[in-house]
ModelCIF file with pLDDT and N, C-alpha, C, O atoms, coordinates in Angstrom:
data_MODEL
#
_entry.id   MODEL 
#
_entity.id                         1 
_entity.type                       polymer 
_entity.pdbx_number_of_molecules   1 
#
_entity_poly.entity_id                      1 
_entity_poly.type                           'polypeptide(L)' 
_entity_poly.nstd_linkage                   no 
_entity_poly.nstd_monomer                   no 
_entity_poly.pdbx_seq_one_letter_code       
;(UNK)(UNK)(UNK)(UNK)(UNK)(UNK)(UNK)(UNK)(UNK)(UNK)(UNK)(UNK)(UNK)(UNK)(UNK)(UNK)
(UNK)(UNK)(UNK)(UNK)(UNK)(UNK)(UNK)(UNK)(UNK)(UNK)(UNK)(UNK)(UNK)(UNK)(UNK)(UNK)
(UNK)(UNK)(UNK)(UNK)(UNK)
;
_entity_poly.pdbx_seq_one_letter_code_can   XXXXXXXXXXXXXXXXXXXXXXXXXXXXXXXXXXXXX 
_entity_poly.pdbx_strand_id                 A 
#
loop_
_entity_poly_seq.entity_id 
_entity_poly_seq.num 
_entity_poly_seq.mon_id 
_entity_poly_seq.hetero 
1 1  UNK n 
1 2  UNK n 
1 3  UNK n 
1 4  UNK n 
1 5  UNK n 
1 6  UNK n 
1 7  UNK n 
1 8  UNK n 
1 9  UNK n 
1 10 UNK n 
1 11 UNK n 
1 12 UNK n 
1 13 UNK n 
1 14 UNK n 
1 15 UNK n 
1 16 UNK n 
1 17 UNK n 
1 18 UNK n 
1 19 UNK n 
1 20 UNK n 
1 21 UNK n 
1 22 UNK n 
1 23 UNK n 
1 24 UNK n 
1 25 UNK n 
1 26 UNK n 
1 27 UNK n 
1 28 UNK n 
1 29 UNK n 
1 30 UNK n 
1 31 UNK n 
1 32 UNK n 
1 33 UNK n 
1 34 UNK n 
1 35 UNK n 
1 36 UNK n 
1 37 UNK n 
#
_struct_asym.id          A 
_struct_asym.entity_id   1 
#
loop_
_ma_qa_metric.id 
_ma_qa_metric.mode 
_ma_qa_metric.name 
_ma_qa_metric.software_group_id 
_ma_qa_metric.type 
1 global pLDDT . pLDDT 
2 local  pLDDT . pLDDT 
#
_ma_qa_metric_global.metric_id      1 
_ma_qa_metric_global.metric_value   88.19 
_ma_qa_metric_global.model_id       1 
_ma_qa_metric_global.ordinal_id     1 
#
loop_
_ma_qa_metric_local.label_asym_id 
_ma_qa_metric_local.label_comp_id 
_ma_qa_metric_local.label_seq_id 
_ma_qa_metric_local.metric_id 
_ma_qa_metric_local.metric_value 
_ma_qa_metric_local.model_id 
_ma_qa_metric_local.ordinal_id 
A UNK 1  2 95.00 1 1  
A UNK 2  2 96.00 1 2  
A UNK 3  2 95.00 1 3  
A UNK 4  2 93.00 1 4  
A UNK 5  2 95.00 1 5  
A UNK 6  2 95.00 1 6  
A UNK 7  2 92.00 1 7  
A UNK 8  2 91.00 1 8  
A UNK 9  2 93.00 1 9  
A UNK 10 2 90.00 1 10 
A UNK 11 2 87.00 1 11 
A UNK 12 2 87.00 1 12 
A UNK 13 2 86.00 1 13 
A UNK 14 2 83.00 1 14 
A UNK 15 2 81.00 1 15 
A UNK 16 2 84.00 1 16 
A UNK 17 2 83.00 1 17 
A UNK 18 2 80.00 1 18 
A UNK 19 2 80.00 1 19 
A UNK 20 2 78.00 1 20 
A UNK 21 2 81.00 1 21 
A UNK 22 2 87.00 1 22 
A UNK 23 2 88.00 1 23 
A UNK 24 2 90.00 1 24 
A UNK 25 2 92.00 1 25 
A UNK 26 2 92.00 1 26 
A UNK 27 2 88.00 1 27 
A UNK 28 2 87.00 1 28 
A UNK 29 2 87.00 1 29 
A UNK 30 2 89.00 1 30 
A UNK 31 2 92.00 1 31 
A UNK 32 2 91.00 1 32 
A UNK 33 2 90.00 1 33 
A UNK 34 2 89.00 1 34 
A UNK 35 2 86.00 1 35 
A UNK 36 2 88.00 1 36 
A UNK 37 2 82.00 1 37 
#
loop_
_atom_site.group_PDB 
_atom_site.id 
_atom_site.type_symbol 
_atom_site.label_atom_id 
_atom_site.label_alt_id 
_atom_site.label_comp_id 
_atom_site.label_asym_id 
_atom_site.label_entity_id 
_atom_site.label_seq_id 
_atom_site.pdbx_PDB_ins_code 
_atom_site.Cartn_x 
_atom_site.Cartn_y 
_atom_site.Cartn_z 
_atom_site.occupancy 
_atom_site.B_iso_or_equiv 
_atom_site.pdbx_formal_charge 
_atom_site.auth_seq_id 
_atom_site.auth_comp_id 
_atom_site.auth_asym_id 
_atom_site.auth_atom_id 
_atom_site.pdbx_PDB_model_num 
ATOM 1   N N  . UNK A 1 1  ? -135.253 28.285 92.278  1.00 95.00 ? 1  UNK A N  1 
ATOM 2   C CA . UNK A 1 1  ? -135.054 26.914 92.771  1.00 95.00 ? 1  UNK A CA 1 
ATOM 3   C C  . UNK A 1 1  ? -135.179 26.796 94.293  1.00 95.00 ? 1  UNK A C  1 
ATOM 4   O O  . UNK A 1 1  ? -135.747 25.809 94.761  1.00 95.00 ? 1  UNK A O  1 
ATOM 5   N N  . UNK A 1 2  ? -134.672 27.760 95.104  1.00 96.00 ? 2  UNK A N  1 
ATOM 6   C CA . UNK A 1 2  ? -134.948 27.370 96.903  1.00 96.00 ? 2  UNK A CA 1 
ATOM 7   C C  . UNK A 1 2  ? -136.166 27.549 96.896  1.00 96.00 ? 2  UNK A C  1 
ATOM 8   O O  . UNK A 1 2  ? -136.876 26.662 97.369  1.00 96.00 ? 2  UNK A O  1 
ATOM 9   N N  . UNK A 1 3  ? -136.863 28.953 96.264  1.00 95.00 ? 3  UNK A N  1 
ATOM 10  C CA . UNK A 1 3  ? -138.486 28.722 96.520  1.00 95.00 ? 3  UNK A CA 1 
ATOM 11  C C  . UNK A 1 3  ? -138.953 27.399 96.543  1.00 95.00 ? 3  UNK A C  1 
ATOM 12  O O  . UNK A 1 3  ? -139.402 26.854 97.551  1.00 95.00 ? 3  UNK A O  1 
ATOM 13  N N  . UNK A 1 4  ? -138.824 26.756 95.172  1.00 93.00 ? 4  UNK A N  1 
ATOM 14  C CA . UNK A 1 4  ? -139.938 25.855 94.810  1.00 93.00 ? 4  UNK A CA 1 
ATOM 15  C C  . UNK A 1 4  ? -138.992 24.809 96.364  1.00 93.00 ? 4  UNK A C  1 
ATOM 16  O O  . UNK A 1 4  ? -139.992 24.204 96.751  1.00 93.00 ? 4  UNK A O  1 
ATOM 17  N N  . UNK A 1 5  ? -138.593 24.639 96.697  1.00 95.00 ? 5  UNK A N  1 
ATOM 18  C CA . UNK A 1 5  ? -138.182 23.111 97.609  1.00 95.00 ? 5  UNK A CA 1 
ATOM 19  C C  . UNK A 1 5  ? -138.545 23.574 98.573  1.00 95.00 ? 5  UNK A C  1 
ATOM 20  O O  . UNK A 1 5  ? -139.142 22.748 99.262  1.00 95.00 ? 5  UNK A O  1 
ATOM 21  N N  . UNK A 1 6  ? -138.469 24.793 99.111  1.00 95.00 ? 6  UNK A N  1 
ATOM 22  C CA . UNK A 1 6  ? -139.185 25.617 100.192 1.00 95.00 ? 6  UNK A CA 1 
ATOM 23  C C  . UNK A 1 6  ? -140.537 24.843 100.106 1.00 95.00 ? 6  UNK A C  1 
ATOM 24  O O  . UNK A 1 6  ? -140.637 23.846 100.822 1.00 95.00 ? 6  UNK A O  1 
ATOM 25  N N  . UNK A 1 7  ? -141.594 25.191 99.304  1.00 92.00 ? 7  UNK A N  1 
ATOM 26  C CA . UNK A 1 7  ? -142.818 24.687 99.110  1.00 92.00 ? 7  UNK A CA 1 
ATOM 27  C C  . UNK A 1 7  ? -143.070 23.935 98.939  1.00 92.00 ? 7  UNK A C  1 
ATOM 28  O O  . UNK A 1 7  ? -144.292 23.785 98.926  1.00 92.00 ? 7  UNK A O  1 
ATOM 29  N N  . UNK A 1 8  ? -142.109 22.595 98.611  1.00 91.00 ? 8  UNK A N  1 
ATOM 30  C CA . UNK A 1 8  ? -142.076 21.114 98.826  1.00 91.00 ? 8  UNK A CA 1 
ATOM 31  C C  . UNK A 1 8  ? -141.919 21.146 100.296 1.00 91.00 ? 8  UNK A C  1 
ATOM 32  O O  . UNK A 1 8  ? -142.865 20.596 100.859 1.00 91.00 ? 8  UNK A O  1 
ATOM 33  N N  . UNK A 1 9  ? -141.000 21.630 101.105 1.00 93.00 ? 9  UNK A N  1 
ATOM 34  C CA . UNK A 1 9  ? -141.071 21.334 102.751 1.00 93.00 ? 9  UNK A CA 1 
ATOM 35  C C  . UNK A 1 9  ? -142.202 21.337 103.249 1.00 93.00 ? 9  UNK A C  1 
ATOM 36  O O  . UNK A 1 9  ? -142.629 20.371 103.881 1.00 93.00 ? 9  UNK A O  1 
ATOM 37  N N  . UNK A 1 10 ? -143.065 22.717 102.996 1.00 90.00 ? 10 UNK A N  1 
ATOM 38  C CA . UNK A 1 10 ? -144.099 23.024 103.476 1.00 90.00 ? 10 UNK A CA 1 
ATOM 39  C C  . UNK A 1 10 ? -144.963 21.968 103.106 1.00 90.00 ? 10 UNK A C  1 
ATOM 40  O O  . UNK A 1 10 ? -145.714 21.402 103.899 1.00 90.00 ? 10 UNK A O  1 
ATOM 41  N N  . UNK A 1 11 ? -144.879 21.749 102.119 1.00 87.00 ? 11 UNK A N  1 
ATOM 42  C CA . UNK A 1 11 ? -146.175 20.992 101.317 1.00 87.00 ? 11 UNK A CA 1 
ATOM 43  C C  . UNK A 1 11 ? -146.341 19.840 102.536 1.00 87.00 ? 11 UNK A C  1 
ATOM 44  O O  . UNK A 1 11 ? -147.455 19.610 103.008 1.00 87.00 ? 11 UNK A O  1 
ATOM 45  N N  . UNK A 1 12 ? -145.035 19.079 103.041 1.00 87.00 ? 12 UNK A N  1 
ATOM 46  C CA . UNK A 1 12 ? -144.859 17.714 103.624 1.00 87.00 ? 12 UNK A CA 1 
ATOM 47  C C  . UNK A 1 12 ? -145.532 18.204 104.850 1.00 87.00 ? 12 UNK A C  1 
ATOM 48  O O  . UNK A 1 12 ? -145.465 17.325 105.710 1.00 87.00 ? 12 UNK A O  1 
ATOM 49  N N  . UNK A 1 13 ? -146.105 19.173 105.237 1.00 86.00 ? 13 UNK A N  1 
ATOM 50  C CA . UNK A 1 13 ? -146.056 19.388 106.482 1.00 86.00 ? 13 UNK A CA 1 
ATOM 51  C C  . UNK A 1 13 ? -147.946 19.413 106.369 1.00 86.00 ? 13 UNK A C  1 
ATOM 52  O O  . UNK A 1 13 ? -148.755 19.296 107.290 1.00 86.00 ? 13 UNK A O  1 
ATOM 53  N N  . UNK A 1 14 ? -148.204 19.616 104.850 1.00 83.00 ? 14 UNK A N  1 
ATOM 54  C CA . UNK A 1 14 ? -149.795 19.350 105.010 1.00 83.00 ? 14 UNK A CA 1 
ATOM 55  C C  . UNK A 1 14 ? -150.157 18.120 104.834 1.00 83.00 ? 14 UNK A C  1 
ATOM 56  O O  . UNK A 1 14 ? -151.303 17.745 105.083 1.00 83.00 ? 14 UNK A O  1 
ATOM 57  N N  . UNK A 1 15 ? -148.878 17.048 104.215 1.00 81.00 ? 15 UNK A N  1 
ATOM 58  C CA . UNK A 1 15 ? -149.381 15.664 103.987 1.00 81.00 ? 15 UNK A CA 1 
ATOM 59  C C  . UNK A 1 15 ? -149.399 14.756 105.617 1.00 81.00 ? 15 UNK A C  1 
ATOM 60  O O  . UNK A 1 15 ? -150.151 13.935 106.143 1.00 81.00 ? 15 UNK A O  1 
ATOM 61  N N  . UNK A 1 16 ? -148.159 15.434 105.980 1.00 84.00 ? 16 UNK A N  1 
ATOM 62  C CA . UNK A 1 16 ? -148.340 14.941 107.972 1.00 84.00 ? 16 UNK A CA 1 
ATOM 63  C C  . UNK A 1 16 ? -150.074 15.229 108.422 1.00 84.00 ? 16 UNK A C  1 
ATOM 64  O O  . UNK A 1 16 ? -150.846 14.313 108.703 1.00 84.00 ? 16 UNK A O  1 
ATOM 65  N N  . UNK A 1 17 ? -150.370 16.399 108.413 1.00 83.00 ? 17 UNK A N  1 
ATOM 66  C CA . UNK A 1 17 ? -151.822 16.301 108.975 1.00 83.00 ? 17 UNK A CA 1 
ATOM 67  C C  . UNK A 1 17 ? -152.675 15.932 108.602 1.00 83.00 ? 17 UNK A C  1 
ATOM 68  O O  . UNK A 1 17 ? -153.654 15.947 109.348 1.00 83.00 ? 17 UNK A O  1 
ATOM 69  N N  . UNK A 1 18 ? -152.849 15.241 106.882 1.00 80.00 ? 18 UNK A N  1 
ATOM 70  C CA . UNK A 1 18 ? -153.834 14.864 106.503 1.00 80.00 ? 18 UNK A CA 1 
ATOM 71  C C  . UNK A 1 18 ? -153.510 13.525 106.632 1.00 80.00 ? 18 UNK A C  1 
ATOM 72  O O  . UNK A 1 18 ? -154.496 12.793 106.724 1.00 80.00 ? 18 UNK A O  1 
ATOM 73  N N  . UNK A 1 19 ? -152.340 12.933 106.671 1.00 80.00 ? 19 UNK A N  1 
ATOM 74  C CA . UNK A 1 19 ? -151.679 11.402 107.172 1.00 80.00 ? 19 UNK A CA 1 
ATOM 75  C C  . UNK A 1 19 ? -151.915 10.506 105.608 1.00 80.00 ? 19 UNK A C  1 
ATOM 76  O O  . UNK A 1 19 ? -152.337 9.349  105.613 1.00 80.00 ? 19 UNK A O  1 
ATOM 77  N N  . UNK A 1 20 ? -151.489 11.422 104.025 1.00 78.00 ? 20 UNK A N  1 
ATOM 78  C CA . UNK A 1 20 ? -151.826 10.578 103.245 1.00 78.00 ? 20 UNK A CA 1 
ATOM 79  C C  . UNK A 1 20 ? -150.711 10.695 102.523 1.00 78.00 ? 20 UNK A C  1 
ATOM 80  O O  . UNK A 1 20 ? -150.706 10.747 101.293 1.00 78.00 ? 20 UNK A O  1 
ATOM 81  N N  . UNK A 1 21 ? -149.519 10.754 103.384 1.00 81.00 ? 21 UNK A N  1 
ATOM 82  C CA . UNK A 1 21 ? -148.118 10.080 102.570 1.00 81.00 ? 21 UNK A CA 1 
ATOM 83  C C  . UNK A 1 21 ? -147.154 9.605  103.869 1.00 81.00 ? 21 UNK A C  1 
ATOM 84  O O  . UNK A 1 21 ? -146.470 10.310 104.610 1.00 81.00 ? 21 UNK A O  1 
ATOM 85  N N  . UNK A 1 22 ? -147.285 8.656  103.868 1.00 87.00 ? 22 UNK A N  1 
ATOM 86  C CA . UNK A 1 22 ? -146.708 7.788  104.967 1.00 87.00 ? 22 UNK A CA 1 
ATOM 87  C C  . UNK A 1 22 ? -146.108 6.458  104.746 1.00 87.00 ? 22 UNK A C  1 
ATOM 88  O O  . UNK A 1 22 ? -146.276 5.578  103.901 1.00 87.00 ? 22 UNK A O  1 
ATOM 89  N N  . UNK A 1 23 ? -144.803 6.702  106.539 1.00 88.00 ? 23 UNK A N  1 
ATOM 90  C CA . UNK A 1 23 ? -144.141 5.607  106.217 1.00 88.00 ? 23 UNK A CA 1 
ATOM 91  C C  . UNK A 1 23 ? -144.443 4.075  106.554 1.00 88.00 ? 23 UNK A C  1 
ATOM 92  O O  . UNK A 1 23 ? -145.566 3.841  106.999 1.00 88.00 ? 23 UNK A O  1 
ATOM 93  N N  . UNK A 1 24 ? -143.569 3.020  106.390 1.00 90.00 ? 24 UNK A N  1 
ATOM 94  C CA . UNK A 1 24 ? -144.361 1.661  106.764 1.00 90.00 ? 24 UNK A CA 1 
ATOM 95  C C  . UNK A 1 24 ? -143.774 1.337  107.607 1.00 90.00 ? 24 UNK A C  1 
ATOM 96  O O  . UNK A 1 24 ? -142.590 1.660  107.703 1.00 90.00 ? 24 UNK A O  1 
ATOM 97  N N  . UNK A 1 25 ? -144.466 0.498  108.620 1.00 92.00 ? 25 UNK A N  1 
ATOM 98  C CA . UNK A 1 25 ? -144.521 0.228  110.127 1.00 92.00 ? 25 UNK A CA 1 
ATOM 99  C C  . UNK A 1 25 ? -142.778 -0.023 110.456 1.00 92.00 ? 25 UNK A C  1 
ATOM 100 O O  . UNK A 1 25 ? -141.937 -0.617 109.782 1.00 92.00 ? 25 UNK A O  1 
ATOM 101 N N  . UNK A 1 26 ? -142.664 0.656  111.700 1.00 92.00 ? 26 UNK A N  1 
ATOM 102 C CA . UNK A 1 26 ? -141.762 0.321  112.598 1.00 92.00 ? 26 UNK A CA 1 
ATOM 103 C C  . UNK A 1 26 ? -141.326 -1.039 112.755 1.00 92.00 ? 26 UNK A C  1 
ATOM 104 O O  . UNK A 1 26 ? -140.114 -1.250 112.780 1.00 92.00 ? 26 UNK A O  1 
ATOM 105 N N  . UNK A 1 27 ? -142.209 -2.079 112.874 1.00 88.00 ? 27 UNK A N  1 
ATOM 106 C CA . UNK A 1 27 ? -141.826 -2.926 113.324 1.00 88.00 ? 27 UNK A CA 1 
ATOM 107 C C  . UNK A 1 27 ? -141.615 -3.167 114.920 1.00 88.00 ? 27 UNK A C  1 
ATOM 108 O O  . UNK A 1 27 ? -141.433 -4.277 115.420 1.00 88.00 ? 27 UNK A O  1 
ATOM 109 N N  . UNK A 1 28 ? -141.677 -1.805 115.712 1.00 87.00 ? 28 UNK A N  1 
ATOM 110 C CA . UNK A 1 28 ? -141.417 -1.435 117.547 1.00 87.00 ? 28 UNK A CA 1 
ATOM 111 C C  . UNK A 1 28 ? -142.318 -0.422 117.864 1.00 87.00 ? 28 UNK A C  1 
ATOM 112 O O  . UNK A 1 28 ? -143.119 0.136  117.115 1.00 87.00 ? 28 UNK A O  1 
ATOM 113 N N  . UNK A 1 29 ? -142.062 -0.200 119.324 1.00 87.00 ? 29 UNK A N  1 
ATOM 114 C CA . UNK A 1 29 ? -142.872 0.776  119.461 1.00 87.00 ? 29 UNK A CA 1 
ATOM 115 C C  . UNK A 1 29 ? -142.943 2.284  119.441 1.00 87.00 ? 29 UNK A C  1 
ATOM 116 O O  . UNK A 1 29 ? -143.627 3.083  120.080 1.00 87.00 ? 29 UNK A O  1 
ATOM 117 N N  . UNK A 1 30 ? -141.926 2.436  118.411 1.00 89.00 ? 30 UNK A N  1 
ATOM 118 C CA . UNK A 1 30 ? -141.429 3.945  118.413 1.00 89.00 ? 30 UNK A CA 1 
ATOM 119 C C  . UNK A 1 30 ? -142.252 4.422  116.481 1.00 89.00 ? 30 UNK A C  1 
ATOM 120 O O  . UNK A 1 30 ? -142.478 3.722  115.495 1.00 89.00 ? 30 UNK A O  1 
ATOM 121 N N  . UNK A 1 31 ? -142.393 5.502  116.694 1.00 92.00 ? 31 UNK A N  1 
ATOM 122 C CA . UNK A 1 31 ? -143.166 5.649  115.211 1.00 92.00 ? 31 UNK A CA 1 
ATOM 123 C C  . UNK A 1 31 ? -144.375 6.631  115.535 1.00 92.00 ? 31 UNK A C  1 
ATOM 124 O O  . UNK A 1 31 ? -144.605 7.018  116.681 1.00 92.00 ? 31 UNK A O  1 
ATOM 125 N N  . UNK A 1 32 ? -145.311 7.091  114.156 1.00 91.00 ? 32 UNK A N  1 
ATOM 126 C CA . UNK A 1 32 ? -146.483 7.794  114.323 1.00 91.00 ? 32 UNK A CA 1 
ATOM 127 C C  . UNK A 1 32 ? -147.642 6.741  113.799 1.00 91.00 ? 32 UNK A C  1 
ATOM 128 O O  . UNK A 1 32 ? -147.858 6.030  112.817 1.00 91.00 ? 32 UNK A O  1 
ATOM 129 N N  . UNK A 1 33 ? -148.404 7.161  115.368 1.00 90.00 ? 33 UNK A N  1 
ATOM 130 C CA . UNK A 1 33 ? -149.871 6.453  115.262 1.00 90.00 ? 33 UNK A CA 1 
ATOM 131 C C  . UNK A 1 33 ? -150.741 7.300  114.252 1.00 90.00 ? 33 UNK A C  1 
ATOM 132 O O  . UNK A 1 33 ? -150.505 8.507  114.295 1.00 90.00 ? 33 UNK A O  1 
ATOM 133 N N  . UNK A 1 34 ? -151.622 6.925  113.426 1.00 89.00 ? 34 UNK A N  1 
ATOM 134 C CA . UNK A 1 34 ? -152.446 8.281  112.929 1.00 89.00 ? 34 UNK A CA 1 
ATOM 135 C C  . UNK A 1 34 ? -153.977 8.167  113.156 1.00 89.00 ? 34 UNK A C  1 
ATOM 136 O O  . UNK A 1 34 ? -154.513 7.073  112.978 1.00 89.00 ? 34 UNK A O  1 
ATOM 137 N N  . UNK A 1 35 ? -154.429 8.833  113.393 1.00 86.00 ? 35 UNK A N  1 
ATOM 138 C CA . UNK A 1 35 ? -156.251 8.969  113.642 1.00 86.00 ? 35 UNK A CA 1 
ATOM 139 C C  . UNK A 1 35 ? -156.768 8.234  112.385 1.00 86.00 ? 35 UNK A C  1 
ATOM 140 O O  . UNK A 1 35 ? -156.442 8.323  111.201 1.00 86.00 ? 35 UNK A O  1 
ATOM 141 N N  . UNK A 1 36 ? -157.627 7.526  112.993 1.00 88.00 ? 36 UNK A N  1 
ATOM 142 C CA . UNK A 1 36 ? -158.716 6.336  111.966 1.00 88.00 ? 36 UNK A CA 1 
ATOM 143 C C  . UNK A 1 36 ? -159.076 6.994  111.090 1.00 88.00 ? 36 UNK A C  1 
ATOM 144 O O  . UNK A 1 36 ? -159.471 6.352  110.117 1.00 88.00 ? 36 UNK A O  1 
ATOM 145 N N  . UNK A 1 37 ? -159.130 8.605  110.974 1.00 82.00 ? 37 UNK A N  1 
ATOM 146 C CA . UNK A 1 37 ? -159.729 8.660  110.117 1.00 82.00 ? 37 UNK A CA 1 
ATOM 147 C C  . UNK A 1 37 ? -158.933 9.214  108.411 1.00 82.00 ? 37 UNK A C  1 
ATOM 148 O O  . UNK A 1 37 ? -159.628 9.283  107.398 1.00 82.00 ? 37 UNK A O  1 
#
């Protein structure tokens, strides 16, 4: 069981760089911008 959530952490850390699980707007100017592409 710590493995597998271990590899859920990690996992989140490849969806940050590919930017295809994300949150919805701030509303201010604090937050992550992500590349157009």
């Amino acid at each position: 069981a710590p493995a597998i959530i271990l590899g859920q952490a990690l996992g989140r850390c490849a969806n940050l760089l590919n930017g295809d699980a994300f949150g919805a707007p701030t509303g201010g100017s604090f937050g992550i911008i992500y590349p157009v592409t």
